[in-house]
Structures are given as C-alpha cells and as structure tokens.
PDB file of N, CA and C in Angstrom:
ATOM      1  N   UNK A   1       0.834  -1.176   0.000  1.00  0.00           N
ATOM      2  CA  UNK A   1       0.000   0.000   0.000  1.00  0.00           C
ATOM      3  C   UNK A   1       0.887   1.250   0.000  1.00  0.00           C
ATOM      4  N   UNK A   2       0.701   1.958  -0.805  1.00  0.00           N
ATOM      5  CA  UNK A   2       1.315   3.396  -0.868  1.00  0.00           C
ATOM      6  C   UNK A   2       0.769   4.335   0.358  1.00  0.00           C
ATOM      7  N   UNK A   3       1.850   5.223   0.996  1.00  0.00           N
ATOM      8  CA  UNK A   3       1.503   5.694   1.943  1.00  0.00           C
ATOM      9  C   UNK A   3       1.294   7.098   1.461  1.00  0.00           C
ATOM     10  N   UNK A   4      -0.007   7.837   1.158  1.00  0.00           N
ATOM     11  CA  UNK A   4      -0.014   9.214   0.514  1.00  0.00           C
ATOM     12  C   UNK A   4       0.112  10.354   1.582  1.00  0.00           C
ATOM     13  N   UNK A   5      -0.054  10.196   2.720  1.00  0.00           N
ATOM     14  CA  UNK A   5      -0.396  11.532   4.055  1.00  0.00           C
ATOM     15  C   UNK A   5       1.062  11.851   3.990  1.00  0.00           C
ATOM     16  N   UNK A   6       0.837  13.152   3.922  1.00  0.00           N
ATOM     17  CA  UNK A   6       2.099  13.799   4.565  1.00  0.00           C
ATOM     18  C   UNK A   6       2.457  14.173   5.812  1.00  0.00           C
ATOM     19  N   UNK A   7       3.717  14.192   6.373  1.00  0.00           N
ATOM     20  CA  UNK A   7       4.037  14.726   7.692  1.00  0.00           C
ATOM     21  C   UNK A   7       3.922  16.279   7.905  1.00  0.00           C
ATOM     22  N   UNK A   8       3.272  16.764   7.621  1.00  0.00           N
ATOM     23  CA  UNK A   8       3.041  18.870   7.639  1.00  0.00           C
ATOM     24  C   UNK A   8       2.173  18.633   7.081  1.00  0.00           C
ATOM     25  N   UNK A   9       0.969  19.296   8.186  1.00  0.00           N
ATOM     26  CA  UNK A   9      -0.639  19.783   7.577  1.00  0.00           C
ATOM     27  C   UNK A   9      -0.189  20.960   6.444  1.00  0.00           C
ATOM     28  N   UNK A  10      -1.150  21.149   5.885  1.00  0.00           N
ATOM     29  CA  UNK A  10      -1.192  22.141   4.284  1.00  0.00           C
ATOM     30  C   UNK A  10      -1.177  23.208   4.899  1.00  0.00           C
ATOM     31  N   UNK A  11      -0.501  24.149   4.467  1.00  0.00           N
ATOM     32  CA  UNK A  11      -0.683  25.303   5.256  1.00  0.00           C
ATOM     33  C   UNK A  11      -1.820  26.503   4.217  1.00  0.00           C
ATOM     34  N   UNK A  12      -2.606  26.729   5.858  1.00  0.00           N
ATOM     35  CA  UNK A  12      -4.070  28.056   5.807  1.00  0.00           C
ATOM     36  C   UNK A  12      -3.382  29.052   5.662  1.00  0.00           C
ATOM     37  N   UNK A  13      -4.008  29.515   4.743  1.00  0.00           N
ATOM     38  CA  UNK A  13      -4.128  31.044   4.736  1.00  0.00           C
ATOM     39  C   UNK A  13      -4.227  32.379   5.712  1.00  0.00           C
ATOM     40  N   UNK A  14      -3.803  33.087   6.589  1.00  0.00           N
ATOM     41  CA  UNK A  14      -3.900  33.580   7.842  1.00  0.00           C
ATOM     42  C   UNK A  14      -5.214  34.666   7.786  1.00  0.00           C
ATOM     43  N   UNK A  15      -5.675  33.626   9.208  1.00  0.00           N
ATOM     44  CA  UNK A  15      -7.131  34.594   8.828  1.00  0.00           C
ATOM     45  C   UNK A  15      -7.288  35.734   9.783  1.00  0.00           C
ATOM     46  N   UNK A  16      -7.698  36.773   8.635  1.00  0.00           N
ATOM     47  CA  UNK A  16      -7.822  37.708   9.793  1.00  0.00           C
ATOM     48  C   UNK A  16      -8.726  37.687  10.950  1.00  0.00           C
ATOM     49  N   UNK A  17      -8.262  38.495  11.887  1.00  0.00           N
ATOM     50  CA  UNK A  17      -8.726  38.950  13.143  1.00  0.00           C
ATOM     51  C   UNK A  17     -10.022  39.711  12.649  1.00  0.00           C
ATOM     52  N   UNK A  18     -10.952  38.851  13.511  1.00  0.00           N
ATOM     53  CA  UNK A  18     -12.608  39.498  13.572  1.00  0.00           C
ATOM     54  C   UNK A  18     -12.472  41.071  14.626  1.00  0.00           C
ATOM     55  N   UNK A  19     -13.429  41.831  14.182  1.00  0.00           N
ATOM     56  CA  UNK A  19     -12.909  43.247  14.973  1.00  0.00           C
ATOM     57  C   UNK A  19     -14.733  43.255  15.541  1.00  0.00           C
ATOM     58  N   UNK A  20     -14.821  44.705  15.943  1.00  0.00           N
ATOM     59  CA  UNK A  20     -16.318  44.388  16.803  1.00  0.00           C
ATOM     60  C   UNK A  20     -17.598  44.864  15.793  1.00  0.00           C
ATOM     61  N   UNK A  21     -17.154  45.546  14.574  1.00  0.00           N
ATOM     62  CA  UNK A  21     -17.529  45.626  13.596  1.00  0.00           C
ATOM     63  C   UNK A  21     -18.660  43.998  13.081  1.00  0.00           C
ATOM     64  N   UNK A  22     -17.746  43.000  12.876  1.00  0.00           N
ATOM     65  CA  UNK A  22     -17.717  41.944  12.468  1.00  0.00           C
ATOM     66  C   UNK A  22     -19.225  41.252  13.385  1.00  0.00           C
ATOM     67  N   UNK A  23     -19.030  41.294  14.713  1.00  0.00           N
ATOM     68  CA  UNK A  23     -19.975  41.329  15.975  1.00  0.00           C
ATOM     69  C   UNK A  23     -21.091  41.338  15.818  1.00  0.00           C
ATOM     70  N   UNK A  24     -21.157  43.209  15.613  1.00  0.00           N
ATOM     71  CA  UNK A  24     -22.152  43.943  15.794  1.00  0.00           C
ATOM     72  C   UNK A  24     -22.939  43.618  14.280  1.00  0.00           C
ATOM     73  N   UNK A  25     -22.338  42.875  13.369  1.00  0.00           N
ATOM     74  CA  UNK A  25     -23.492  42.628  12.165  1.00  0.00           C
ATOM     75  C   UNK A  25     -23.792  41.312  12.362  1.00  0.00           C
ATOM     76  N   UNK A  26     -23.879  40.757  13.318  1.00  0.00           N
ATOM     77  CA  UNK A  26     -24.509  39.270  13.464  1.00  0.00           C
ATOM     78  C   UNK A  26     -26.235  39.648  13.698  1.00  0.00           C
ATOM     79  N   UNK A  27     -27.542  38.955  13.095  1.00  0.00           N
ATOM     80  CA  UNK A  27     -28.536  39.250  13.076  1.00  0.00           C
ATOM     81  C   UNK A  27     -28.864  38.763  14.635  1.00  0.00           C
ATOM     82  N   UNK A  28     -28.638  37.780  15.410  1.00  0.00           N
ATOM     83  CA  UNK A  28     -28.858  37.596  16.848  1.00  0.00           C
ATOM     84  C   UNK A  28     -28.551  38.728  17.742  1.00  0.00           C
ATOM     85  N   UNK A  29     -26.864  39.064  17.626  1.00  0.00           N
ATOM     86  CA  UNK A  29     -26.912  40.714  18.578  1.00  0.00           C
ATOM     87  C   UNK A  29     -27.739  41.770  17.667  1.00  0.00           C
ATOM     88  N   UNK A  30     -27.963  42.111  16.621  1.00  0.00           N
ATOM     89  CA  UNK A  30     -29.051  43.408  15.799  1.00  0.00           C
ATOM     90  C   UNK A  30     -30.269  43.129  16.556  1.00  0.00           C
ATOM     91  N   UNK A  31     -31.224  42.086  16.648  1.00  0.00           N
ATOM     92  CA  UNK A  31     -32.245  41.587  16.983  1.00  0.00           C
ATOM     93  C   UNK A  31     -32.233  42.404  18.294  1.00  0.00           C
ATOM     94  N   UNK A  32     -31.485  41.918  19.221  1.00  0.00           N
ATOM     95  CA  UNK A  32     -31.693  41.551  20.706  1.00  0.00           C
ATOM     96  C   UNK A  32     -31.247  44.053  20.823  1.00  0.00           C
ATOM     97  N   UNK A  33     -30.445  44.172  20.506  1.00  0.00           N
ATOM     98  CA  UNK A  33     -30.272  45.739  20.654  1.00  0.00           C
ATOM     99  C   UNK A  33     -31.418  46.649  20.111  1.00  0.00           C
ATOM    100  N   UNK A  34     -32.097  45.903  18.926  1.00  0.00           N
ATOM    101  CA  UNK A  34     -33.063  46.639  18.870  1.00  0.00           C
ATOM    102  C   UNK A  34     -34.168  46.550  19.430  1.00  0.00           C
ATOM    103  N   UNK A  35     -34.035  45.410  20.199  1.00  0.00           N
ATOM    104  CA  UNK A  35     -35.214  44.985  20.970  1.00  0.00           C
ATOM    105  C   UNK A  35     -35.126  46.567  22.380  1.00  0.00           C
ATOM    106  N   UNK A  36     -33.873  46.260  22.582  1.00  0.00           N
ATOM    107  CA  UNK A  36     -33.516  46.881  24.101  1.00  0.00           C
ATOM    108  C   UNK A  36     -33.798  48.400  23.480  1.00  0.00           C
ATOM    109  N   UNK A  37     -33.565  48.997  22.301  1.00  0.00           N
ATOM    110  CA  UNK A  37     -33.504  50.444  21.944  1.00  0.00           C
ATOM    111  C   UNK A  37     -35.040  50.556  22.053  1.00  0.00           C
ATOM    112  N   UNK A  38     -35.925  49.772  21.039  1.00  0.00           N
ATOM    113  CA  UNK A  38     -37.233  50.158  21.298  1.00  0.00           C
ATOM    114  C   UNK A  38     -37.974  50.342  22.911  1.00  0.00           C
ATOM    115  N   UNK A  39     -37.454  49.268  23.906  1.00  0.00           N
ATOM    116  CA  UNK A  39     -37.857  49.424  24.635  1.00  0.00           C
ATOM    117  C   UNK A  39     -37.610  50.638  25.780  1.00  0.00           C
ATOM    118  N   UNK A  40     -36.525  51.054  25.570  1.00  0.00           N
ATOM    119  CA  UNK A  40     -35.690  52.587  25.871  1.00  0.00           C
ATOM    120  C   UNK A  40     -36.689  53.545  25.154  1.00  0.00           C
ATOM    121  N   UNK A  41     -36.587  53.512  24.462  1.00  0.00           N
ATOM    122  CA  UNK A  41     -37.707  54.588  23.273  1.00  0.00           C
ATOM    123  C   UNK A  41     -38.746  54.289  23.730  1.00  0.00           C
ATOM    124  N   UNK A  42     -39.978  53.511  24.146  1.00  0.00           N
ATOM    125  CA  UNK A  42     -40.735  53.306  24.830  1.00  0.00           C
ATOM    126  C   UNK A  42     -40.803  54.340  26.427  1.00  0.00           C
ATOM    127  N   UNK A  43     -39.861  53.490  26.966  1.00  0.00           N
ATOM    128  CA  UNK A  43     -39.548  54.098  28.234  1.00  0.00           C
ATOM    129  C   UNK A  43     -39.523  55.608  28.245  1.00  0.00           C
ATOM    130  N   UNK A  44     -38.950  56.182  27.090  1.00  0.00           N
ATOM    131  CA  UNK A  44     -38.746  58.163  27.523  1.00  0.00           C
ATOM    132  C   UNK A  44     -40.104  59.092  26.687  1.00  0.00           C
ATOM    133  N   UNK A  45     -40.632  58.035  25.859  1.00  0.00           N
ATOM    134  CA  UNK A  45     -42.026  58.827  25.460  1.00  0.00           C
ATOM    135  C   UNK A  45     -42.620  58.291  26.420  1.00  0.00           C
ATOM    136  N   UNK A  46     -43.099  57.248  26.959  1.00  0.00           N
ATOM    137  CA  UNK A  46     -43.727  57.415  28.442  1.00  0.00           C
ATOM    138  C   UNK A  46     -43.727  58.342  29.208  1.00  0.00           C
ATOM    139  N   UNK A  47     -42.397  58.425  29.700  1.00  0.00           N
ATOM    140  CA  UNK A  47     -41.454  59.173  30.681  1.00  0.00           C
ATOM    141  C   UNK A  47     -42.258  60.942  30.206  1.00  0.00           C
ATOM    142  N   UNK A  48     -42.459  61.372  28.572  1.00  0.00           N
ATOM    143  CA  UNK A  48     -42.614  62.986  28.777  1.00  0.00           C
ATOM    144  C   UNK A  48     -43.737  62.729  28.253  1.00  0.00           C
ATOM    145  N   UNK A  49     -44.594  62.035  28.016  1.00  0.00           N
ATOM    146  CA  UNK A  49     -46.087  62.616  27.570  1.00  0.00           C
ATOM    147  C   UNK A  49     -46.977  61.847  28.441  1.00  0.00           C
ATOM    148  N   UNK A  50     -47.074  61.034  29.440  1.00  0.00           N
ATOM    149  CA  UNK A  50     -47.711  60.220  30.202  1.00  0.00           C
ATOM    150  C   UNK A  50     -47.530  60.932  31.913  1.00  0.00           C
ATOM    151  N   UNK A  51     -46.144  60.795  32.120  1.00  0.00           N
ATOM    152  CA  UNK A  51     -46.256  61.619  33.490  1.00  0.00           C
ATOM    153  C   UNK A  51     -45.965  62.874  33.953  1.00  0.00           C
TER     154      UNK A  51
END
C-alpha cells in the first residue's frame, strides 16, 4: 500500500482577526439591541407625555 499523508498539515491562509464591527453585524446581537432600543424609546415617550 502506498503511503499518501504527509508529515506537515497544508498550510491556511492567515485569517484575519474578527474586529467588533464583524460582531455587531450578526442578526442575533441586531435583533436583541433593537429589541432593548425600542424598549428605551418606549420608556422616555412614556417618561414625557404620560407623566
């Protein structure tokens, strides 16, 4: 049997470093911040036309 594997994995390409950019466009954190903004925005029109 021929032995084909080599001793040194193939070498990757160097990947860049994720920044917070990268983060902040995931649709799970967008979701969940706009959840919290509306509810802030909620909270201060309450806050001046209710009390």
């Amino acid at each position: 049997m021929v032995d084909t594997s080599r001793g040194e994995a193939p070498a990757r390409p160097a990947e860049e470093p994720r920044g917070c950019l990268f983060a902040l466009s995931q649709p799970p954190l967008m979701i969940f911040l706009t959840v919290i903004g509306v509810l802030l925005l909620l909270a201060a029109l309450h806050d001046l036309f209710m009390l």
